[in-house]
Protein backbone atom coordinates (compact mmCIF):
# COMPACT_ATOMS: atom_id res chain seq x y z
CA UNK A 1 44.09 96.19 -30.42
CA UNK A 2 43.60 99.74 -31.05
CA UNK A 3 42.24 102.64 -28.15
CA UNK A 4 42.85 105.79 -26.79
CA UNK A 5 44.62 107.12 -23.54
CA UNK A 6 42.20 108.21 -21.52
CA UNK A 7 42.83 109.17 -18.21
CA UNK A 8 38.97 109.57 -15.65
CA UNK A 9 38.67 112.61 -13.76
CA UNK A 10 38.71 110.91 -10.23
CA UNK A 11 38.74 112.53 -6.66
CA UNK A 12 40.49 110.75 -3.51
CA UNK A 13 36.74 110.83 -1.28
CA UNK A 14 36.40 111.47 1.93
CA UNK A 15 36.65 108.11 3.42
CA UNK A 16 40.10 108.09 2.21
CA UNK A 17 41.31 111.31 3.65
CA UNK A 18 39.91 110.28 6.87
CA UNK A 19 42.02 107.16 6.60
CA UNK A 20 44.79 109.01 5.73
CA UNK A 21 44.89 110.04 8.98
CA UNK A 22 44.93 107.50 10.97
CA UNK A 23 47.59 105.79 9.10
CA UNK A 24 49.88 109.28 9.69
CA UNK A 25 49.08 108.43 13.16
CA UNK A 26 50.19 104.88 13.80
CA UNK A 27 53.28 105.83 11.21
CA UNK A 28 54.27 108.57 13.78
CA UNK A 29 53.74 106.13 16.78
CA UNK A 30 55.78 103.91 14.64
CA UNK A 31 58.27 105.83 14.45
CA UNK A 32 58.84 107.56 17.69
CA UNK A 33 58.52 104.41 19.18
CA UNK A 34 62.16 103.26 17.39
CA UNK A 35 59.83 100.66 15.62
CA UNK A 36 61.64 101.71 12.17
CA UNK A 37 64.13 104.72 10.80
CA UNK A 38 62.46 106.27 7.52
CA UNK A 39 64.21 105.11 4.64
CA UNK A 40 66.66 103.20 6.15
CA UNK A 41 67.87 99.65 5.76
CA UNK A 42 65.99 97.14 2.89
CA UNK A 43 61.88 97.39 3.58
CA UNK A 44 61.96 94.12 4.66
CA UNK A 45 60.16 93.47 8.13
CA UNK A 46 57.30 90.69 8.98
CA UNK A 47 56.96 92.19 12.61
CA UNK A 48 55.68 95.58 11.14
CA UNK A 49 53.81 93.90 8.08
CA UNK A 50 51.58 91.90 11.05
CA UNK A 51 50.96 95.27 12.55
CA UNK A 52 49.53 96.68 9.36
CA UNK A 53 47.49 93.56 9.07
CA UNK A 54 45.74 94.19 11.77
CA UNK A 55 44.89 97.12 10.90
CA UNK A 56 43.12 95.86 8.22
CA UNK A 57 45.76 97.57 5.85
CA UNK A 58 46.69 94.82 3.58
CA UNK A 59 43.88 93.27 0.89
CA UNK A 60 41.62 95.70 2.17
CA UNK A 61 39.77 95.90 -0.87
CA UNK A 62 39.03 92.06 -1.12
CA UNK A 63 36.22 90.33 -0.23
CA UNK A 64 35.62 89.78 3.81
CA UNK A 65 35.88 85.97 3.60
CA UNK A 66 38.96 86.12 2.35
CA UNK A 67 40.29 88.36 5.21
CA UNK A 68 39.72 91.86 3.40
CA UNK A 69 38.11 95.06 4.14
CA UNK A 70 35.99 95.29 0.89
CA UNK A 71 37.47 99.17 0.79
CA UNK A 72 38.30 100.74 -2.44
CA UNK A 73 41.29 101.05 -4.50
CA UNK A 74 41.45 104.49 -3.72
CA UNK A 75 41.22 103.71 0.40
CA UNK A 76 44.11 101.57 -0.60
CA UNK A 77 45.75 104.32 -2.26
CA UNK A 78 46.02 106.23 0.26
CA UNK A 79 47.47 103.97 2.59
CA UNK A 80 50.58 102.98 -0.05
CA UNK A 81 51.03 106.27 -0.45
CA UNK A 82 51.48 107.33 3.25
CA UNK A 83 53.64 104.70 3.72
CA UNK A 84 55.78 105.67 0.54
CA UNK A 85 56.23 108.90 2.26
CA UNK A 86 56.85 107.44 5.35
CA UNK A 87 59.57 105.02 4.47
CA UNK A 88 57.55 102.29 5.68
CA UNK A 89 59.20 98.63 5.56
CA UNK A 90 56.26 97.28 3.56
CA UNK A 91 58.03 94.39 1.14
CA UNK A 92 57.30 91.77 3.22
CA UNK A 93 53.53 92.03 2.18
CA UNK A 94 53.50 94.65 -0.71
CA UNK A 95 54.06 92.35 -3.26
CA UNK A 96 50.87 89.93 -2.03
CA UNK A 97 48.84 92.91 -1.50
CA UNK A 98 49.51 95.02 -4.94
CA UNK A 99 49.18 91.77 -7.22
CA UNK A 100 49.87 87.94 -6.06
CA UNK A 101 46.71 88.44 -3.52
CA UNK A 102 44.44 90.14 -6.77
CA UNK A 103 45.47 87.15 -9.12
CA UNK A 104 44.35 84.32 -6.66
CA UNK A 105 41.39 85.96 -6.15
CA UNK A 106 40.57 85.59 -9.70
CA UNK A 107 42.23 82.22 -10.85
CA UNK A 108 42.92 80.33 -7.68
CA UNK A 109 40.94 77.47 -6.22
CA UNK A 110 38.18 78.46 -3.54
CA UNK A 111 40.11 75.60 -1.40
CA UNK A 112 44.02 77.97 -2.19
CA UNK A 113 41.88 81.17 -1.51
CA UNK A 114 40.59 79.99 1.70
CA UNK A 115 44.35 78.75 2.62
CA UNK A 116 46.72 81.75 1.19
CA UNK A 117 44.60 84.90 0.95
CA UNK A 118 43.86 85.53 4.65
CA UNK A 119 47.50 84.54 5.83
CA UNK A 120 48.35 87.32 3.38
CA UNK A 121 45.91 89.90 4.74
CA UNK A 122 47.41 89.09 8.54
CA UNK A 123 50.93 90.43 7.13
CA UNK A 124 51.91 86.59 7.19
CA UNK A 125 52.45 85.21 3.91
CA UNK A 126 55.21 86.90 1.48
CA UNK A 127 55.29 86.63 -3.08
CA UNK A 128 58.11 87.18 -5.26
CA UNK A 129 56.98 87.88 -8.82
CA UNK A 130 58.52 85.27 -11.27
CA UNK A 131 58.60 86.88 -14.65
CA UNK A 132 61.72 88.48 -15.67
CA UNK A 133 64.23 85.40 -17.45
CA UNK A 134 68.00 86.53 -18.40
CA UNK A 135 67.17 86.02 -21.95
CA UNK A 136 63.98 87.87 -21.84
CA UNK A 137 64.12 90.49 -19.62
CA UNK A 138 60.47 92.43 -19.70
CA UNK A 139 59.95 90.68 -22.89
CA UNK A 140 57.28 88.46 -21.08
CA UNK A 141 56.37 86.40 -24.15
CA UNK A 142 59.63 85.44 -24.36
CA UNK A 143 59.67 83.50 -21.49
CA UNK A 144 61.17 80.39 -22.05
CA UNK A 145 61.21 78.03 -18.38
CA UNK A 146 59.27 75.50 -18.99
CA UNK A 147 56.21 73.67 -17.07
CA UNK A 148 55.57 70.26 -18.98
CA UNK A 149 53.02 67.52 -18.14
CA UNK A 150 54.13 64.50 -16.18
CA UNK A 151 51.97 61.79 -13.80
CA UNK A 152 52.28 64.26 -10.36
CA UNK A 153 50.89 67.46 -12.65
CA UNK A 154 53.47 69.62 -13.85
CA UNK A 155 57.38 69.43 -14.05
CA UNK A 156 59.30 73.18 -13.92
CA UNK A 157 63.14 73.81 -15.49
CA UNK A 158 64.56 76.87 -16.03
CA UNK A 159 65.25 80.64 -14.45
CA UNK A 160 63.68 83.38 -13.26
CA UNK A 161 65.43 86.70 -12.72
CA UNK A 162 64.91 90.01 -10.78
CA UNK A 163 62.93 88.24 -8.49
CA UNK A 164 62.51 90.61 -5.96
CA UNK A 165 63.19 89.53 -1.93
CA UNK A 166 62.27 85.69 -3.72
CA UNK A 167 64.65 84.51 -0.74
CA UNK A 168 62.50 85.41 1.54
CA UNK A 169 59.33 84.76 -0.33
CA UNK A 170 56.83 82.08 0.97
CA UNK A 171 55.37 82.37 -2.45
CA UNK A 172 56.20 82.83 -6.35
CA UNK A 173 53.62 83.32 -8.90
CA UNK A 174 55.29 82.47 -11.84
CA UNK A 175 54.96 82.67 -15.80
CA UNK A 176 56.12 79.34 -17.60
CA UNK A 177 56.16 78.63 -20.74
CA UNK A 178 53.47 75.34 -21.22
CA UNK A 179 53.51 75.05 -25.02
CA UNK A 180 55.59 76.56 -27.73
CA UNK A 181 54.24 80.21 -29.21
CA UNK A 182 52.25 80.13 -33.12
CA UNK A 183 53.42 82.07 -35.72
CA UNK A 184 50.11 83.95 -35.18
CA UNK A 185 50.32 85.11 -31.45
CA UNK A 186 53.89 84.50 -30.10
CA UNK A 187 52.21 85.72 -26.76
CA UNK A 188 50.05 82.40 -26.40
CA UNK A 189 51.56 79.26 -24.68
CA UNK A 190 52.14 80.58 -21.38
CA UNK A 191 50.78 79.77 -17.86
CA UNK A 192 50.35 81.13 -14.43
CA UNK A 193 51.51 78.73 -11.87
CA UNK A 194 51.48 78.87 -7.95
CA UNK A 195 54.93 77.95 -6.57
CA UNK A 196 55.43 77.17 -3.16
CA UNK A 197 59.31 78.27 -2.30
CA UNK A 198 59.64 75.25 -0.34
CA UNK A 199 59.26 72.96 -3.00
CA UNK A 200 62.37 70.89 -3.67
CA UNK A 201 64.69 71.59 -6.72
CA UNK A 202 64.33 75.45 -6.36
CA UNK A 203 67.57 77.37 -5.79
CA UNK A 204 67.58 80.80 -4.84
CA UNK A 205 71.01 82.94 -5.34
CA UNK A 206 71.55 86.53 -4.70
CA UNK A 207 71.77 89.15 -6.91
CA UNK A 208 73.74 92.13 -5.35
CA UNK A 209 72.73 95.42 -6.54
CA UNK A 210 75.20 98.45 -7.44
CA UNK A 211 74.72 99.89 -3.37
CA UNK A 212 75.62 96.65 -2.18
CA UNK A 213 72.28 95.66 -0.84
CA UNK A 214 70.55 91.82 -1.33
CA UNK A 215 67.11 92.66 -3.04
CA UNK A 216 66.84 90.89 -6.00
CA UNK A 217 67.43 87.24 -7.02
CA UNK A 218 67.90 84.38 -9.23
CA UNK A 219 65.72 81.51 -8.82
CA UNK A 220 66.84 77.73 -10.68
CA UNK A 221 64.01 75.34 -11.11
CA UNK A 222 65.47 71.82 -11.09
CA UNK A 223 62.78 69.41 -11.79
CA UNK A 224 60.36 71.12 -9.46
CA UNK A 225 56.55 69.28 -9.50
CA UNK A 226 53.72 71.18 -8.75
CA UNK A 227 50.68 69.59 -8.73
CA UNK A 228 47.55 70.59 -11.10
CA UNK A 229 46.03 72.39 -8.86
CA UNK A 230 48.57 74.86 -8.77
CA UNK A 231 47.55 76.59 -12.33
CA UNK A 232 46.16 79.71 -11.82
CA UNK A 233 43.38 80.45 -14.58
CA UNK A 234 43.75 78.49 -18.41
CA UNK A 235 47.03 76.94 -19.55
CA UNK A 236 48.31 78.50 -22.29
CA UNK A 237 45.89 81.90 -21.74
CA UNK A 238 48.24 83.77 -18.90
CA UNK A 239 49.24 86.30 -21.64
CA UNK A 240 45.52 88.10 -21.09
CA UNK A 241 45.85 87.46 -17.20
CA UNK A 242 49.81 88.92 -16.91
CA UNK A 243 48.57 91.84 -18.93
CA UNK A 244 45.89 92.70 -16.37
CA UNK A 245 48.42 92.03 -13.09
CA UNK A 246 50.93 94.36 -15.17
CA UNK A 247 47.94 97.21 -14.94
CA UNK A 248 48.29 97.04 -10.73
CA UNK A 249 52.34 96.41 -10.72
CA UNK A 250 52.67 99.96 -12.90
CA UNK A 251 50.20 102.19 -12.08
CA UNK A 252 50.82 102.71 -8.28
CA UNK A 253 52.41 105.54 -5.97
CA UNK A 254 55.57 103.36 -5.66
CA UNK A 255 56.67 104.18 -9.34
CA UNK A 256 57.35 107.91 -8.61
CA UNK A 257 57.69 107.99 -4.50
CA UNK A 258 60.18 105.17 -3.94
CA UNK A 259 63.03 107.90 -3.65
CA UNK A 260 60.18 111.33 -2.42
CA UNK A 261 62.64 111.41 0.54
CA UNK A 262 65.47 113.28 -2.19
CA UNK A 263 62.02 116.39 -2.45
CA UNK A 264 61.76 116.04 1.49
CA UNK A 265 65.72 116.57 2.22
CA UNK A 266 65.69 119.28 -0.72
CA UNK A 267 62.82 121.67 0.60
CA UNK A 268 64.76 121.31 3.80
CA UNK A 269 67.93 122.22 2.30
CA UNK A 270 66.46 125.35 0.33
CA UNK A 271 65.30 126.57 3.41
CA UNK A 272 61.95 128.96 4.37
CA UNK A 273 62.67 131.27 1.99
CA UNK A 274 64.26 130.06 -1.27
CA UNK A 275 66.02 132.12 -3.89
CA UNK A 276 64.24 132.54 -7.27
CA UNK A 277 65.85 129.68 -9.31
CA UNK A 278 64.75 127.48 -6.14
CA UNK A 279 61.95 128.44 -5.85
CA UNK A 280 61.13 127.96 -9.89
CA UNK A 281 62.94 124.59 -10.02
CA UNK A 282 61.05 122.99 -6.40
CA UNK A 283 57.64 124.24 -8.17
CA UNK A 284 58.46 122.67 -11.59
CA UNK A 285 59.36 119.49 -9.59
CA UNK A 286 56.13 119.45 -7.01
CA UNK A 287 53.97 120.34 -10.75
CA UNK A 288 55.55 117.45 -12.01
CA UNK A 289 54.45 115.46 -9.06
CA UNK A 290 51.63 116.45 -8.54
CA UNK A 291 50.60 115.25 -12.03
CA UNK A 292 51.66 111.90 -11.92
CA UNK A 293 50.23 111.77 -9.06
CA UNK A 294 46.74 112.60 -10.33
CA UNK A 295 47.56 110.10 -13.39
CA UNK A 296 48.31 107.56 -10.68
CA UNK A 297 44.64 108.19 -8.41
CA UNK A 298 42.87 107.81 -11.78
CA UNK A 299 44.04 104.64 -12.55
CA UNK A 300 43.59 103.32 -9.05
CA UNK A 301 40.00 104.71 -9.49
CA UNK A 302 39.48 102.92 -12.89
CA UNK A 303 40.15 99.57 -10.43
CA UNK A 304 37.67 100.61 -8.61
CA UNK A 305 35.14 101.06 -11.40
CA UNK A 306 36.74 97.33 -12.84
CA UNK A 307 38.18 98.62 -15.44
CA UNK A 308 41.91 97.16 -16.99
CA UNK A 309 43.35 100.33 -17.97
CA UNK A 310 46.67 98.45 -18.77
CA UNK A 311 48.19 101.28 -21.30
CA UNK A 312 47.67 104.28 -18.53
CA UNK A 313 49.31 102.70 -16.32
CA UNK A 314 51.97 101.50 -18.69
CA UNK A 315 52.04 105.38 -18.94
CA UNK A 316 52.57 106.26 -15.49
CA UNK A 317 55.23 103.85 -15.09
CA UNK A 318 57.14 105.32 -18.23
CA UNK A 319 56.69 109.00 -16.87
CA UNK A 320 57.16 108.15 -13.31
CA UNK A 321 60.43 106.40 -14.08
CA UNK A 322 61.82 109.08 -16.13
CA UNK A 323 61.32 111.46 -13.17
CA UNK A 324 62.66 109.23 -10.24
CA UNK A 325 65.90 108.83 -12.09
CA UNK A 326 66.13 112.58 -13.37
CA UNK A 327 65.28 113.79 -9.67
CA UNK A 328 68.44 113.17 -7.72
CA UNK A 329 70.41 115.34 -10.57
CA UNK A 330 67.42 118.22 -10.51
CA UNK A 331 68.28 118.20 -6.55
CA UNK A 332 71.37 118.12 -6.60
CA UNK A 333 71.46 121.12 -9.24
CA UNK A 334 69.51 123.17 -6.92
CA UNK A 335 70.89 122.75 -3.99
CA UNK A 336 74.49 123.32 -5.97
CA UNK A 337 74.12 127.58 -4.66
CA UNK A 338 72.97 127.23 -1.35
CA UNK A 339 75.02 128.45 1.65
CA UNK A 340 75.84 125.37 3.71
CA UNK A 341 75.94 127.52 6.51
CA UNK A 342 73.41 125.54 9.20
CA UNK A 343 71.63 123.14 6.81
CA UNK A 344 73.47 120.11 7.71
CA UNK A 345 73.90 119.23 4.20
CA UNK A 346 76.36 115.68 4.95
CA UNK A 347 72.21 114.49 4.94
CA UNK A 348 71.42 115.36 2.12
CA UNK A 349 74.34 114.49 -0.15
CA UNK A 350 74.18 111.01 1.62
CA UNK A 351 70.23 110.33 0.18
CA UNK A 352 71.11 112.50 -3.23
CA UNK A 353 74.39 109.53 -3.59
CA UNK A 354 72.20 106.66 -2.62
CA UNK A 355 69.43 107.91 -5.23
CA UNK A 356 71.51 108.32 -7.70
CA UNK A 357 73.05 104.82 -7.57
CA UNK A 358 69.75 102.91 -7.17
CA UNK A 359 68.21 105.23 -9.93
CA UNK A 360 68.87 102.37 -13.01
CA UNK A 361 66.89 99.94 -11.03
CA UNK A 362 63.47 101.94 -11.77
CA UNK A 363 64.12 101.05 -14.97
CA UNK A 364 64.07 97.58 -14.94
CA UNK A 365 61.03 97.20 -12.46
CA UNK A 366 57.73 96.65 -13.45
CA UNK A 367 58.70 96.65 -17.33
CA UNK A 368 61.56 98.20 -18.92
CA UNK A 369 61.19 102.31 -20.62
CA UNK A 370 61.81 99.84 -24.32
CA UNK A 371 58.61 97.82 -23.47
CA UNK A 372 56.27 99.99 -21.80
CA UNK A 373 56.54 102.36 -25.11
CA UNK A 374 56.04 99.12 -27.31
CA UNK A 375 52.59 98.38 -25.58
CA UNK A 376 51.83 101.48 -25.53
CA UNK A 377 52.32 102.07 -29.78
CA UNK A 378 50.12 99.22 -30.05
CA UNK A 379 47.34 99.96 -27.74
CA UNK A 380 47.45 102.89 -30.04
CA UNK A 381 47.65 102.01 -33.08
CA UNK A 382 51.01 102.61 -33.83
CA UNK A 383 52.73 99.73 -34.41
């Protein structure tokens, strides 16, 4: 395959900024109400993730019998983004809502859509991504657990890695490998399965990050049988269907906001009236941002338009990464002259640590900087 990067010229409309503000408004209830600290703790909470579903905040841009809003990827937009800012606990449904929920509503059985998709909309129903394998890391066509034919549909051994809150996951959609690769496509002979985390043989065991907190997983499949109707889309084809879910997984707010709160705490540490190198590094910072996040809006709008711009958002995960893990140093360079007289800096250094330690992550999410570059040489051209 051979294209071009080409980024569409898109505009948040007005519907959007109107919704903007009424989810600023139930954020700020949210908060003053003690409902949630900003920031704080591990994003995790089903209580606030029902709220948001009935607000009609989560698949709001699927189809109404499914539970959704039929509202555009850009309505949607703004509401991940607010809550990025916010420091919303939104990972009991994000996962569901950014890409499990879009990849049943294309593969899944009517009778599975009817079931799963409008639990998910009411905040209800929680995915773990399985991908990621310890040999393979991003390298998705490496995957080697295995889903073999037997009389009760499908048997699954193997491991899955990086699974994101998996142990608390109702859900896995997971990538197994159904038949060995060809020497002509090494990216065909995998499938899309449905996995119900309550099936017997699967063991989930905590991975502990580097800040001590319980996020991501290993999950063991023992002789786990899922029945047929459990394959999402053609067996052996999920290659052309993981490339597409990749395209919503990269291209969002979350892959240059999850740490916005280290910008926040610096323009408060700076002060009203910033000295010149300040004031040049904040506005190379907020230029920076404010690029991506035009990058980000046009691929959201390409959605919209149902379009699979897979390499630009391949892009604004590579960019966005680089600038999440370079911005805790940036701020911390800054905010290296200031007097500490009255800015209650103990804050800041507290956020500009934790940053700094769960900066490697942002790497590994959504697709390693190694991979992202590889797909993108190729959708070029290059390589």
């Amino acid at each position: 395959m051979t294209g071009k990067i080409a980024f569409d010229p898109v505009r948040l409309p007005a519907e959007a900024e109107a919704l903007r503000i009424e989810v600023r408004d139930f954020l700020r209830d949210e908060i003053q109400a003690g409902n949630y600290r900003p920031h704080v703790g591990d994003g995790f909470d089903r209580a606030f993730s029902c709220k948001v579903g009935a607000k009609g905040w989560i698949g709001m841009t699927w189809p109404k019998k499914y539970g959704g809003q039929q509202r555009s990827h850009l309505e949607r937009y703004v509401v991940t983004e607010e809550f990025l800012v916010a420091g919303a606990p939104t990972k009991a449904h994000f996962t569901a809502d950014r890409q499990s929920g879009p990849v049943l509503l294309k593969y899944a059985s009517e009778s599975l859509k009817r079931t799963i998709l409008p639990s998910i909309t009411r905040g209800e129903c929680s995915f773990a991504i399985g991908m990621s394998e310890p040999d393979s890391g991003s390298d998705l066509f490496a995957a080697k657990t295995r889903a073999d034919k037997c009389d009760q549909g499908w048997r699954i051994n193997g491991r899955k890695v990086w699974t994101s809150f998996a142990h608390h996951a109702d859900y896995m959609i997971a990538l197994l490998r159904t038949s060995d690769a060809t020497k002509e496509n090494r990216r065909h002979g995998l499938t899309q399965f449905l996995v119900d985390m309550k099936t017997p043989g699967i063991t989930v065991s905590p991975i502990i990050n580097s800040a001590g907190q319980h996020d991501f997983n290993e999950v063991i499949f023992e002789d786990v049988i899922l029945s047929e109707d459990r394959v999402l889309g053609d067996v052996d084809m999920a290659w052309k269907q993981a490339t597409a879910e990749l395209a919503f997984e990269r291209s969002g707010p979350e892959r240059f906001l999850e740490n916005i709160y280290v910008l926040t705490e610096l323009i408060r540490v700076l002060g009203p009236q910033p000295d010149q190198r300040g004031t040049e590094g904040l506005g190379r910072l907020v230029a920076q941002l404010h690029t991506l996040r035009q990058m980000s809006i046009s691929v959201a709008g390409m959605l919209s338009a149902g379009k699979e711009p897979s390499l630009e958002a391949a892009v604004v995960k590579d960019v966005g990464t680089n600038w999440e893990q370079q911005l805790p140093n940036c701020a911390r360079n800054l905010a290296s002259f200031v007097n500490d007289d009255g800015n209650n800096r103990g804050r800041f250094d507290e956020l500009i640590e934790n940053a700094t330690i769960m900066a490697p992550k942002y790497t590994i999410q959504g697709g390693t900087r190694e991979i992202l570059r590889s797909i993108i040489a190729r959708g070029l051209g290059l390589r």
